[in-house]
PDB file of N, CA and C in Angstrom:
ATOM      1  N   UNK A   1      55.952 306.523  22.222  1.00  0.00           N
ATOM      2  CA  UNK A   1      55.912 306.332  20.783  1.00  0.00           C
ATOM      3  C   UNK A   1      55.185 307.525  20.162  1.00  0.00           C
ATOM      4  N   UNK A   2      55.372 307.922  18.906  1.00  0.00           N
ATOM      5  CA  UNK A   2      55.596 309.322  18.464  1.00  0.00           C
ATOM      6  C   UNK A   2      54.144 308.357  17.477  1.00  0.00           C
ATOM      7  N   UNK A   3      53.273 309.644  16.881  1.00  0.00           N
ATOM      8  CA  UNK A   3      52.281 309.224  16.390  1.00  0.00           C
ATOM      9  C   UNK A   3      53.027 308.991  15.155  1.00  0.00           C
ATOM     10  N   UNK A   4      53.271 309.204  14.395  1.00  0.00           N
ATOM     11  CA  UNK A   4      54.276 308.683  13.388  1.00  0.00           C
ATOM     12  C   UNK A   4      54.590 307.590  13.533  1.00  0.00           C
ATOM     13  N   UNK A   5      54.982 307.212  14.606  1.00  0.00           N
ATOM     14  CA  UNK A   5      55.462 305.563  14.597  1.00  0.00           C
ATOM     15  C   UNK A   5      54.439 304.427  14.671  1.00  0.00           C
ATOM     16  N   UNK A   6      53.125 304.925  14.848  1.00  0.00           N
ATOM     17  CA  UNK A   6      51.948 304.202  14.902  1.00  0.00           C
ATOM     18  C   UNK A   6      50.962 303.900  13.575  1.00  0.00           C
ATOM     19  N   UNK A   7      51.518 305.105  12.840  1.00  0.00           N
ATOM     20  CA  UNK A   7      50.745 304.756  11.236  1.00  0.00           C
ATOM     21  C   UNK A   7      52.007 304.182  10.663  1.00  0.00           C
ATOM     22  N   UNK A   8      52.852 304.300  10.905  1.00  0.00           N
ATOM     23  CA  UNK A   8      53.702 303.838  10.319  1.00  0.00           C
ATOM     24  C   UNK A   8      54.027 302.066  10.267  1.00  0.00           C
ATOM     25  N   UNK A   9      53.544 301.468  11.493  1.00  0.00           N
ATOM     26  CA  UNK A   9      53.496 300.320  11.952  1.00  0.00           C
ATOM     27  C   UNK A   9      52.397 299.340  11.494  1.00  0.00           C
ATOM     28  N   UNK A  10      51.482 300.823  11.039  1.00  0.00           N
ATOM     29  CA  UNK A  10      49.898 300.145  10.227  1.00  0.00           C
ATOM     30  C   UNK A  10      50.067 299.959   9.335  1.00  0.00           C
ATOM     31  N   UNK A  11      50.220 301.025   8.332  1.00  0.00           N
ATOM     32  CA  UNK A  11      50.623 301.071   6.861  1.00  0.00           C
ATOM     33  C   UNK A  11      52.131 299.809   6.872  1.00  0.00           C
ATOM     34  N   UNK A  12      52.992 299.065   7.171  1.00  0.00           N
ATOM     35  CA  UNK A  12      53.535 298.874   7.037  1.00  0.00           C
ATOM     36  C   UNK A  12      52.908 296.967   6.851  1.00  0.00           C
ATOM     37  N   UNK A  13      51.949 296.935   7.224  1.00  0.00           N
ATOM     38  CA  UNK A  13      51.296 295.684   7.217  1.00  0.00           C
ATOM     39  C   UNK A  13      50.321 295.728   6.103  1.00  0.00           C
ATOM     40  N   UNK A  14      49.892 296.389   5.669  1.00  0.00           N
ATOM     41  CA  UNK A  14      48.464 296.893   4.672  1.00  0.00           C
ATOM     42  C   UNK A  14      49.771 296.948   3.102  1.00  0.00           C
ATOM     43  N   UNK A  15      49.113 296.074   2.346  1.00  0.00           N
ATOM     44  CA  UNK A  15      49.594 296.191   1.235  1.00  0.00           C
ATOM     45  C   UNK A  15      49.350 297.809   0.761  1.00  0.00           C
ATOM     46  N   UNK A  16      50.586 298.189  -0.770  1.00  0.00           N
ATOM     47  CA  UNK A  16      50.170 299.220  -1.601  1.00  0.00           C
ATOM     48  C   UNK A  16      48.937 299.421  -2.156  1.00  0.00           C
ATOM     49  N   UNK A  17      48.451 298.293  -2.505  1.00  0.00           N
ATOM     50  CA  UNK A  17      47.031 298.814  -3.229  1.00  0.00           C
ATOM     51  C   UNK A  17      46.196 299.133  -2.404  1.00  0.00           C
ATOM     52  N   UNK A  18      46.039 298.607  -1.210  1.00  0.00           N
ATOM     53  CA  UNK A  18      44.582 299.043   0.022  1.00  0.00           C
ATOM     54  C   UNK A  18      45.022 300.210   0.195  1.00  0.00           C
ATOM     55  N   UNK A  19      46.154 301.154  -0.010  1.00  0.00           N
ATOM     56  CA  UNK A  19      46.142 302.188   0.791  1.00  0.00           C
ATOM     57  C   UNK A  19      45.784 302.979  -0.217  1.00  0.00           C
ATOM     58  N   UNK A  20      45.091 304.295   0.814  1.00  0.00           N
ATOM     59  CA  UNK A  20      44.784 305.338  -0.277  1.00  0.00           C
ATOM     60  C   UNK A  20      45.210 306.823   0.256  1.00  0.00           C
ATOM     61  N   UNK A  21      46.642 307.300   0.588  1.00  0.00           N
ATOM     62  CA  UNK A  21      46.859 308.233   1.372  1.00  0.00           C
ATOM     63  C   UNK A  21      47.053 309.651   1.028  1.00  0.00           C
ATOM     64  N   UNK A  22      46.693 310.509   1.665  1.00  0.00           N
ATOM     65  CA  UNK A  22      46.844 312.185   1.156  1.00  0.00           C
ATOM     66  C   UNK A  22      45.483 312.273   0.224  1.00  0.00           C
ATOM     67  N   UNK A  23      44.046 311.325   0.285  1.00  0.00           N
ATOM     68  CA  UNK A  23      42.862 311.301  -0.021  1.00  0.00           C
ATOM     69  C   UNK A  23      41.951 312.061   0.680  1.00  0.00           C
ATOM     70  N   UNK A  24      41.591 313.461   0.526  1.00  0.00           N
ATOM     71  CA  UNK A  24      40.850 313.895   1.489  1.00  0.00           C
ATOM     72  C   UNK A  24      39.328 313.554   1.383  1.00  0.00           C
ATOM     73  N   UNK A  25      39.023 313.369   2.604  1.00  0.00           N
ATOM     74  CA  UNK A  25      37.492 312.793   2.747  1.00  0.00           C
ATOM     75  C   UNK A  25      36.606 313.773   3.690  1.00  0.00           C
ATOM     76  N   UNK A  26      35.241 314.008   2.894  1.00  0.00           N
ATOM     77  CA  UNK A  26      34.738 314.879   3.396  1.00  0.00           C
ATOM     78  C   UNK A  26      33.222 313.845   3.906  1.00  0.00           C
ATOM     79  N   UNK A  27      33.338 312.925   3.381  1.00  0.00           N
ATOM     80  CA  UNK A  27      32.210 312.314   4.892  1.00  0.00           C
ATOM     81  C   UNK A  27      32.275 310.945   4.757  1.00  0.00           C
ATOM     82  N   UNK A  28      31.813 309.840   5.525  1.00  0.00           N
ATOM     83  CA  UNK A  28      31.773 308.736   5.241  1.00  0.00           C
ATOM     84  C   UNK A  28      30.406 307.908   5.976  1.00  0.00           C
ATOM     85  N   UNK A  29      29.462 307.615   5.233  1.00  0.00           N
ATOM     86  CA  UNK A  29      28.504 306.779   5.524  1.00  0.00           C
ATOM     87  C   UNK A  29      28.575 305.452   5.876  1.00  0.00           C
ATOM     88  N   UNK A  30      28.104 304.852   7.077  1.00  0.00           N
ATOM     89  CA  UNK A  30      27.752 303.581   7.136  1.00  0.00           C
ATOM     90  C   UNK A  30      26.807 302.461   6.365  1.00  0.00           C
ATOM     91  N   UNK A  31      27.036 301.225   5.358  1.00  0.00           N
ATOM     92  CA  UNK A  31      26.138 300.823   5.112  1.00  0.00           C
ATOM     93  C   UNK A  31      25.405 299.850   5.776  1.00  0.00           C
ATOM     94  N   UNK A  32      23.918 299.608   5.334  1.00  0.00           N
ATOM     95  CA  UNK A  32      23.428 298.267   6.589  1.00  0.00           C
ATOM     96  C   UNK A  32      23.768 297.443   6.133  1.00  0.00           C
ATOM     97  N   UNK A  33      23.931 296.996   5.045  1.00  0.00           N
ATOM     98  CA  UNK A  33      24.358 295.704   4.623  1.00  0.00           C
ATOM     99  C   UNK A  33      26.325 294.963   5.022  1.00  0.00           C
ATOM    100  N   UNK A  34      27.229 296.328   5.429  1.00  0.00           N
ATOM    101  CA  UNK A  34      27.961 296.379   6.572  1.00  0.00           C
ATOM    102  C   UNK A  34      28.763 297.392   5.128  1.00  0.00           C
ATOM    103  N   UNK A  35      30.197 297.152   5.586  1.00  0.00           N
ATOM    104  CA  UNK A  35      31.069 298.184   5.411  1.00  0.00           C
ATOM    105  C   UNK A  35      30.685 299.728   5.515  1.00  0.00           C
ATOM    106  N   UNK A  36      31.545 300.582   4.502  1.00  0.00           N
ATOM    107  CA  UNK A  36      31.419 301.943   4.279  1.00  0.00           C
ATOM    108  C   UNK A  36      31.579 302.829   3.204  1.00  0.00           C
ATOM    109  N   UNK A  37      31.102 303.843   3.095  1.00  0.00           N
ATOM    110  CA  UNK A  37      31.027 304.611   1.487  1.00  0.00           C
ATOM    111  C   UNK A  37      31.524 305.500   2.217  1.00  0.00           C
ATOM    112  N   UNK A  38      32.825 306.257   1.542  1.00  0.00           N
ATOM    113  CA  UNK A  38      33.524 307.418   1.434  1.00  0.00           C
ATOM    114  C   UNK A  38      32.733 308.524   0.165  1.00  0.00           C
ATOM    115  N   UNK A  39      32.740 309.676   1.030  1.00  0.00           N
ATOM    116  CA  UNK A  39      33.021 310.482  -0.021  1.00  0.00           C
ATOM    117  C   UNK A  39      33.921 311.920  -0.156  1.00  0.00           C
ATOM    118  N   UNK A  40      34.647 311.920  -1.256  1.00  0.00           N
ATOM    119  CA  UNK A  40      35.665 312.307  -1.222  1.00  0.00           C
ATOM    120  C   UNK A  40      35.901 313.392  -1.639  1.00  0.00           C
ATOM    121  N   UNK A  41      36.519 314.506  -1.601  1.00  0.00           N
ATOM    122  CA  UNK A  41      36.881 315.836  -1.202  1.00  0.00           C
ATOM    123  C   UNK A  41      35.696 316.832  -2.707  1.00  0.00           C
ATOM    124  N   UNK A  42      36.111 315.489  -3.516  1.00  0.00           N
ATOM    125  CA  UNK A  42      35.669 316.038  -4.966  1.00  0.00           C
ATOM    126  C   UNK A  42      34.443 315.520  -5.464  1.00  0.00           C
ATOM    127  N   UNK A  43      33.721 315.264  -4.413  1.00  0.00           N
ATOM    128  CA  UNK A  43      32.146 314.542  -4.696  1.00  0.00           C
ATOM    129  C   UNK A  43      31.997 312.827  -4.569  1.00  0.00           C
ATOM    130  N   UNK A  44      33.278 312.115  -5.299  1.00  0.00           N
ATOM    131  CA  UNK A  44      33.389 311.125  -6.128  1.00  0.00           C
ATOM    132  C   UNK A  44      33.277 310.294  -4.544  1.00  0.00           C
ATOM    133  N   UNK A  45      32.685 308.426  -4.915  1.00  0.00           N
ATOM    134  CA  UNK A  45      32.272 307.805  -3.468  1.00  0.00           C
ATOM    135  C   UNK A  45      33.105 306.209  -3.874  1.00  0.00           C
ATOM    136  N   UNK A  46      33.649 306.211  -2.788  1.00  0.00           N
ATOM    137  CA  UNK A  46      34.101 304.791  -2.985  1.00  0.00           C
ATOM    138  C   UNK A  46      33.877 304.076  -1.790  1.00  0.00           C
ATOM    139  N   UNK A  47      33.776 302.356  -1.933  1.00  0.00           N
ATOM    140  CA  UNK A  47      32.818 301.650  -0.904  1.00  0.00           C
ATOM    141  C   UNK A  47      34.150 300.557  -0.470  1.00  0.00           C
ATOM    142  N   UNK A  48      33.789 300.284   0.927  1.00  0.00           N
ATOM    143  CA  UNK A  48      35.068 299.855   1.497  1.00  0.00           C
ATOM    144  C   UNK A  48      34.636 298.627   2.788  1.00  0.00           C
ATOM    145  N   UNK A  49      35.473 297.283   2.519  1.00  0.00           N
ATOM    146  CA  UNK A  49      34.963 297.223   4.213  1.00  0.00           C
ATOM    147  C   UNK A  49      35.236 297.517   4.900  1.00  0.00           C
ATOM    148  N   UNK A  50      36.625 297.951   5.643  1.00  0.00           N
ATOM    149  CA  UNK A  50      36.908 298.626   6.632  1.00  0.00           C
ATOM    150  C   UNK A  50      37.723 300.166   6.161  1.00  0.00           C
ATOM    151  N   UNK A  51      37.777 301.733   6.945  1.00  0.00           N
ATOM    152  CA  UNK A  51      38.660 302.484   6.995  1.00  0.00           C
ATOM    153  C   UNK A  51      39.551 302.344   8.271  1.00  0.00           C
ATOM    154  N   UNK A  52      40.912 303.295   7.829  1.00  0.00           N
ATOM    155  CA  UNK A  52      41.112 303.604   9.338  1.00  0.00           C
ATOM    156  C   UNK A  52      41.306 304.913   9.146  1.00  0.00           C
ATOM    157  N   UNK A  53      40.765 305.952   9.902  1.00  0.00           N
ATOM    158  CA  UNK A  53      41.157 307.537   9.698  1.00  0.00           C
ATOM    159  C   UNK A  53      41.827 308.107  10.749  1.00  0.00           C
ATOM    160  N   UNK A  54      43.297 308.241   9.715  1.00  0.00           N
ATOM    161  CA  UNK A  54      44.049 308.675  10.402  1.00  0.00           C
ATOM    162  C   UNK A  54      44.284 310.215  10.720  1.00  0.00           C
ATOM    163  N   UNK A  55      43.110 310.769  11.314  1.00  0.00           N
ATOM    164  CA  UNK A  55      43.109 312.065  11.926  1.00  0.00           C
ATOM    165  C   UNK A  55      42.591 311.954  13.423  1.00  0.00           C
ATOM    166  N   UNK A  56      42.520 313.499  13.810  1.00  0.00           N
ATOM    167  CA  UNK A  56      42.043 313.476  15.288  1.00  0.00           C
ATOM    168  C   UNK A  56      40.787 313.637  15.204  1.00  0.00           C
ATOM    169  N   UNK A  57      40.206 313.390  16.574  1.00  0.00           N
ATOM    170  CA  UNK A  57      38.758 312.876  16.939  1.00  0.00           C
ATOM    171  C   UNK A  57      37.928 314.054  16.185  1.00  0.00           C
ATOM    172  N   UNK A  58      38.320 315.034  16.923  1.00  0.00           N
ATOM    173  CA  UNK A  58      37.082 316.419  16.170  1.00  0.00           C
ATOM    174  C   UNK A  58      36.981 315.932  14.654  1.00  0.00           C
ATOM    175  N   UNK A  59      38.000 315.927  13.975  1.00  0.00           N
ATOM    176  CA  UNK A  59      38.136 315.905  12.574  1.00  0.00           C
ATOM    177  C   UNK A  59      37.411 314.483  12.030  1.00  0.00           C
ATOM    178  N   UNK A  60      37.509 313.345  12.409  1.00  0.00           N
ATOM    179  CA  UNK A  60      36.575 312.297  12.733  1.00  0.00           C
ATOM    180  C   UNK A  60      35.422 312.039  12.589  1.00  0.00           C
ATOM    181  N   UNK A  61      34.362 312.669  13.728  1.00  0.00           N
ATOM    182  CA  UNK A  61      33.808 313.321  14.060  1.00  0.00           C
ATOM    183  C   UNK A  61      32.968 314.168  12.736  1.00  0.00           C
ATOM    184  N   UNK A  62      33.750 314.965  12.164  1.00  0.00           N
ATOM    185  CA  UNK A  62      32.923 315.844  10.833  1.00  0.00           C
ATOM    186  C   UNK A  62      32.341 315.075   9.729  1.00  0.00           C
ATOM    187  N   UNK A  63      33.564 314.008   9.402  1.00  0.00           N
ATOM    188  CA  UNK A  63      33.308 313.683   8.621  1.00  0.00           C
ATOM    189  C   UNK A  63      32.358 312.362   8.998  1.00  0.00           C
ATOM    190  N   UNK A  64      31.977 311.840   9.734  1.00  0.00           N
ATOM    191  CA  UNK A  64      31.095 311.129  10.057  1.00  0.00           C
ATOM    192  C   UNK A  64      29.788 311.460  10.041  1.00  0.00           C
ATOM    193  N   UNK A  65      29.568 313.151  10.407  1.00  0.00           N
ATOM    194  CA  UNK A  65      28.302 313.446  10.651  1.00  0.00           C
ATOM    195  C   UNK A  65      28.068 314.435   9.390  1.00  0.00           C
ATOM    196  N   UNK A  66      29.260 314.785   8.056  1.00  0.00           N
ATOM    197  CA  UNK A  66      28.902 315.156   7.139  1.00  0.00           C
ATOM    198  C   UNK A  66      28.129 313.546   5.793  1.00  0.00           C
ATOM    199  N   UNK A  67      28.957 312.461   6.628  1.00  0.00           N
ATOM    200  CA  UNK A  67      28.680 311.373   5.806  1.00  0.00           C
ATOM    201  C   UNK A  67      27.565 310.933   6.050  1.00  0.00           C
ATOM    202  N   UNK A  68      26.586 311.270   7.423  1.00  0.00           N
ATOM    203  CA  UNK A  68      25.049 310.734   7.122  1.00  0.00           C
ATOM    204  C   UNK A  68      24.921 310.748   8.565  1.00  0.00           C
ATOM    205  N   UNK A  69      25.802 311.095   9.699  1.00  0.00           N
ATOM    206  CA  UNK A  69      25.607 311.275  10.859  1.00  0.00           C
ATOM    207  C   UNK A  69      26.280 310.124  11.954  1.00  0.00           C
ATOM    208  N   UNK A  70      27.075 310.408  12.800  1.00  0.00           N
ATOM    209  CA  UNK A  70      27.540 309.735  13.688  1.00  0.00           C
ATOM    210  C   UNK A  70      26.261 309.212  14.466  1.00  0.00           C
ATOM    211  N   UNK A  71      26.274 308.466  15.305  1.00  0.00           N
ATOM    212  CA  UNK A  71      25.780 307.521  16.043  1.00  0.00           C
ATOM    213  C   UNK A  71      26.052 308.358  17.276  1.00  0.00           C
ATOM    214  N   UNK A  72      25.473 307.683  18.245  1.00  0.00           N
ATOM    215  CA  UNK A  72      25.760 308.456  20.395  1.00  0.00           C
ATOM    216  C   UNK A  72      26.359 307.987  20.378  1.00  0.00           C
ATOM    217  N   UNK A  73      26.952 306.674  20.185  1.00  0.00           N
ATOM    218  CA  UNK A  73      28.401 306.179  20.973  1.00  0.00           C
ATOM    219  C   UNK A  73      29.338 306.954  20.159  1.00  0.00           C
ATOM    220  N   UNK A  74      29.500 307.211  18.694  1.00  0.00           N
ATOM    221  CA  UNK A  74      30.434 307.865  18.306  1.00  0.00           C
ATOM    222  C   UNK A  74      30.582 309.136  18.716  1.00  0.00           C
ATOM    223  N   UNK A  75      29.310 309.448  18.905  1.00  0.00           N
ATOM    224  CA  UNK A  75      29.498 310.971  19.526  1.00  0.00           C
ATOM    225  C   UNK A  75      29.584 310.964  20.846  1.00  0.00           C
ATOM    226  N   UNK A  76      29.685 310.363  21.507  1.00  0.00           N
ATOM    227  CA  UNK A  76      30.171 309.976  22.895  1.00  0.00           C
ATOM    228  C   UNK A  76      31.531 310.499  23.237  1.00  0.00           C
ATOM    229  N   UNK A  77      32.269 309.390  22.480  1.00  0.00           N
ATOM    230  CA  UNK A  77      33.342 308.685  22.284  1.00  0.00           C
ATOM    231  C   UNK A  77      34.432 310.029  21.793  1.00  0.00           C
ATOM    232  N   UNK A  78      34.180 309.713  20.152  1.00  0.00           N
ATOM    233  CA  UNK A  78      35.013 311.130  19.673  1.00  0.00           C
ATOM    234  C   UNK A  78      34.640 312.593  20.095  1.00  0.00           C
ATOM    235  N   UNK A  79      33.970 312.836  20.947  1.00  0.00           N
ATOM    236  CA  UNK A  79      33.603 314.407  21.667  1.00  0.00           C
ATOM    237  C   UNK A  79      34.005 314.674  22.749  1.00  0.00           C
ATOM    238  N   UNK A  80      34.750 313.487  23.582  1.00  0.00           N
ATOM    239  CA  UNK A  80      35.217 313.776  24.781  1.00  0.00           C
ATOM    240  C   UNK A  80      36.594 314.419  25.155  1.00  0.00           C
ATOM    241  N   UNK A  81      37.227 314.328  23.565  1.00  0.00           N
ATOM    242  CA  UNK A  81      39.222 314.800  24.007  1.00  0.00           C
ATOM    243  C   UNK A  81      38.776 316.585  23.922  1.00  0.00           C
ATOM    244  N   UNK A  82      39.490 316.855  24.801  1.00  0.00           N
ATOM    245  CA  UNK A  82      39.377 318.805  24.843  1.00  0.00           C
ATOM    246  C   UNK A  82      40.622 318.532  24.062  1.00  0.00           C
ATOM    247  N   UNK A  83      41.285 320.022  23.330  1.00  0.00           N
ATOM    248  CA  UNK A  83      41.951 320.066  22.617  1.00  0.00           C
ATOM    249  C   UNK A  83      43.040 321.806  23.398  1.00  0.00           C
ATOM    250  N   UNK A  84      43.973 321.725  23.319  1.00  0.00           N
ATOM    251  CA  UNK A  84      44.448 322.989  23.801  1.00  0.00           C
ATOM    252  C   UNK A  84      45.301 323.748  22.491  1.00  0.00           C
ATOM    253  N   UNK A  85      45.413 324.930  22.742  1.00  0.00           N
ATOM    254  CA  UNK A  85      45.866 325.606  21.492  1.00  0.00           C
ATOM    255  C   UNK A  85      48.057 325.278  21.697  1.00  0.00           C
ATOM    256  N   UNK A  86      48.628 324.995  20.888  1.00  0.00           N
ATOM    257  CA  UNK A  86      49.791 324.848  21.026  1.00  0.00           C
ATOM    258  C   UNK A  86      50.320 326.266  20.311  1.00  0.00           C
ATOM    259  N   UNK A  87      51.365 326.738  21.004  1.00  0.00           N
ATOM    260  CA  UNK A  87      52.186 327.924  20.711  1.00  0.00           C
ATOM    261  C   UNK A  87      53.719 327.295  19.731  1.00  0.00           C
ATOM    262  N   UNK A  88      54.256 327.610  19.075  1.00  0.00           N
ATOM    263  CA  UNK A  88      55.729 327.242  18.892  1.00  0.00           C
ATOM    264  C   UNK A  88      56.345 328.126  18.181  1.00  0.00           C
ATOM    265  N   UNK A  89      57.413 328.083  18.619  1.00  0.00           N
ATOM    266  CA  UNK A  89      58.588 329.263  18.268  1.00  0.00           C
ATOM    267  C   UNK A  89      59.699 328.423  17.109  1.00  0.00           C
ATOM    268  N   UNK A  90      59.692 328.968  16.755  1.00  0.00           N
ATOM    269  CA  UNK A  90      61.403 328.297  15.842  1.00  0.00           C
ATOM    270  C   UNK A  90      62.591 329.043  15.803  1.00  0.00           C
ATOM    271  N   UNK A  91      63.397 328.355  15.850  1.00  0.00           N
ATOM    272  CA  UNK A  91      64.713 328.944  17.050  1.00  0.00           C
ATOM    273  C   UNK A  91      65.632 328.184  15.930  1.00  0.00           C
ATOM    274  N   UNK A  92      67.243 328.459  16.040  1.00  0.00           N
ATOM    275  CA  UNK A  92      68.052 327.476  15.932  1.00  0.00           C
ATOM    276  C   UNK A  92      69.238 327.758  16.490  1.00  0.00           C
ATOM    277  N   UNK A  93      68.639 327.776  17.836  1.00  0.00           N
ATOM    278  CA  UNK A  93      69.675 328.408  19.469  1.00  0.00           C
ATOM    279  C   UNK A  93      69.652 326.753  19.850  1.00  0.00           C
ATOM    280  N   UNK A  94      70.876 326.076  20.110  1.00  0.00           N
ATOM    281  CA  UNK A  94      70.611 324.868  20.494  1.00  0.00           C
ATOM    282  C   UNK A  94      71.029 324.916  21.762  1.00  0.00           C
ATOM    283  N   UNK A  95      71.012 326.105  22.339  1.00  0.00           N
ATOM    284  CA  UNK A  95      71.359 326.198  23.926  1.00  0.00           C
ATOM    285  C   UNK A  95      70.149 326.152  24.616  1.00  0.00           C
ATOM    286  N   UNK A  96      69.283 326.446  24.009  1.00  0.00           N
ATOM    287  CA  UNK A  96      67.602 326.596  24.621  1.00  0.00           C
ATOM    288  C   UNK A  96      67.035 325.205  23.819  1.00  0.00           C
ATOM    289  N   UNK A  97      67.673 324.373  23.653  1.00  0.00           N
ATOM    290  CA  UNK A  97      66.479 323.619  23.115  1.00  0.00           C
ATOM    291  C   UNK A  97      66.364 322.460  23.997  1.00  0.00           C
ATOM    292  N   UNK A  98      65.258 321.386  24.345  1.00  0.00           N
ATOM    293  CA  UNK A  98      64.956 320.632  25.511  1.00  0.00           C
ATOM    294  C   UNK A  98      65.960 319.596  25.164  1.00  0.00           C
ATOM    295  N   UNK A  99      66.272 318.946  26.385  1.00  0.00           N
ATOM    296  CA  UNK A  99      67.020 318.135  26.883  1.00  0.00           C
ATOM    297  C   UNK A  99      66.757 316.778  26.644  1.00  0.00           C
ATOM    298  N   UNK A 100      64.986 316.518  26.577  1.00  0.00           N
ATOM    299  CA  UNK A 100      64.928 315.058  25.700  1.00  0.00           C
ATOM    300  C   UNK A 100      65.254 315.096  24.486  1.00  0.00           C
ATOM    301  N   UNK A 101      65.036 315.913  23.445  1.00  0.00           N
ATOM    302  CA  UNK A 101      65.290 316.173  22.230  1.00  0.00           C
ATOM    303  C   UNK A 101      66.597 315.992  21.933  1.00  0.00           C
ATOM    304  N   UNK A 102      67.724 317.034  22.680  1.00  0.00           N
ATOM    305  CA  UNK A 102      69.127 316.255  22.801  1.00  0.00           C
ATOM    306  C   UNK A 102      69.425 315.194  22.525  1.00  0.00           C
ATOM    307  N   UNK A 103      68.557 314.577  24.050  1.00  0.00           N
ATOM    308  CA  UNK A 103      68.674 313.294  23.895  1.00  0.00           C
ATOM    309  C   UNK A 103      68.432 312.512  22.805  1.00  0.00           C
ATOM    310  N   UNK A 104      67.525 312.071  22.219  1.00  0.00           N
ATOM    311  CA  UNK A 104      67.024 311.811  20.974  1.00  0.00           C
ATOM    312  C   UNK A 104      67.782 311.199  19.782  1.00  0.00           C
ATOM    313  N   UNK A 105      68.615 313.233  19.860  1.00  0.00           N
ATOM    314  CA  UNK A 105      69.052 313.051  18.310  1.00  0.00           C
ATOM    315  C   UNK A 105      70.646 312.613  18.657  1.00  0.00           C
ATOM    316  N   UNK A 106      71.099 312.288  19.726  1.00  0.00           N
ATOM    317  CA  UNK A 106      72.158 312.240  20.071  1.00  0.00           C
ATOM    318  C   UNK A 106      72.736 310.441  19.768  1.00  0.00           C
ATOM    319  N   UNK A 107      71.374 309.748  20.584  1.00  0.00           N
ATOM    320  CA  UNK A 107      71.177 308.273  20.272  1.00  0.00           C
ATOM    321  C   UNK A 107      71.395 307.802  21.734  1.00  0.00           C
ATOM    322  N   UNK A 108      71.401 308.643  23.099  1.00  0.00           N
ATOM    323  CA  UNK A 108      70.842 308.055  23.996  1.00  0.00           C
ATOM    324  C   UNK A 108      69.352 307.738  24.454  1.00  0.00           C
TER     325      UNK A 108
END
């Protein structure tokens, strides 16, 4: 399953109004009294009981410890994926192109 198909499966249960997408967030604090305070690309803070952030761990990660600081288990946790640099070419030789992909778009 393609990560696409996994937010897609989320968001598809979460009403229009809970969602708040293409919102960039530059940290998010924990409160004690429970939930969470966002704050958002442009200063402005909004309070929530639950997020889900749909980025990767590093990125995670920032904004957790720009929002008032991750925790050890979070930093445990989200610090452990290594990340490798991806190369890609764009082509539109469909003699070179992979064989699952074929597959794919073919509908086997």
């Amino acid at each position: 399953m393609r990560s696409k198909q996994y937010v897609d499966a989320i968001l598809s249960r979460l009403p229009d109004s809970r969602l708040h997408l293409s919102t960039p967030v530059r940290g998010l604090r924990s409160e004690a009294e429970g939930g969470v305070t966002l704050t958002m690309a442009d200063g402005s803070e909004a309070s929530f009981d639950r997020v889900i952030l749909a980025c990767h761990s590093d990125e995670a990660l920032k904004i957790l410890e720009v929002g008032g600081g991750a925790t050890n288990d979070e930093r445990s946790m989200l610090g452990a994926f290594s990340w490798n640099r991806n190369e890609v070419v764009l082509h539109s030789d469909e003699s070179v192109r992979h064989a699952t992909h074929l597959a794919s778009i073919s509908g086997f």
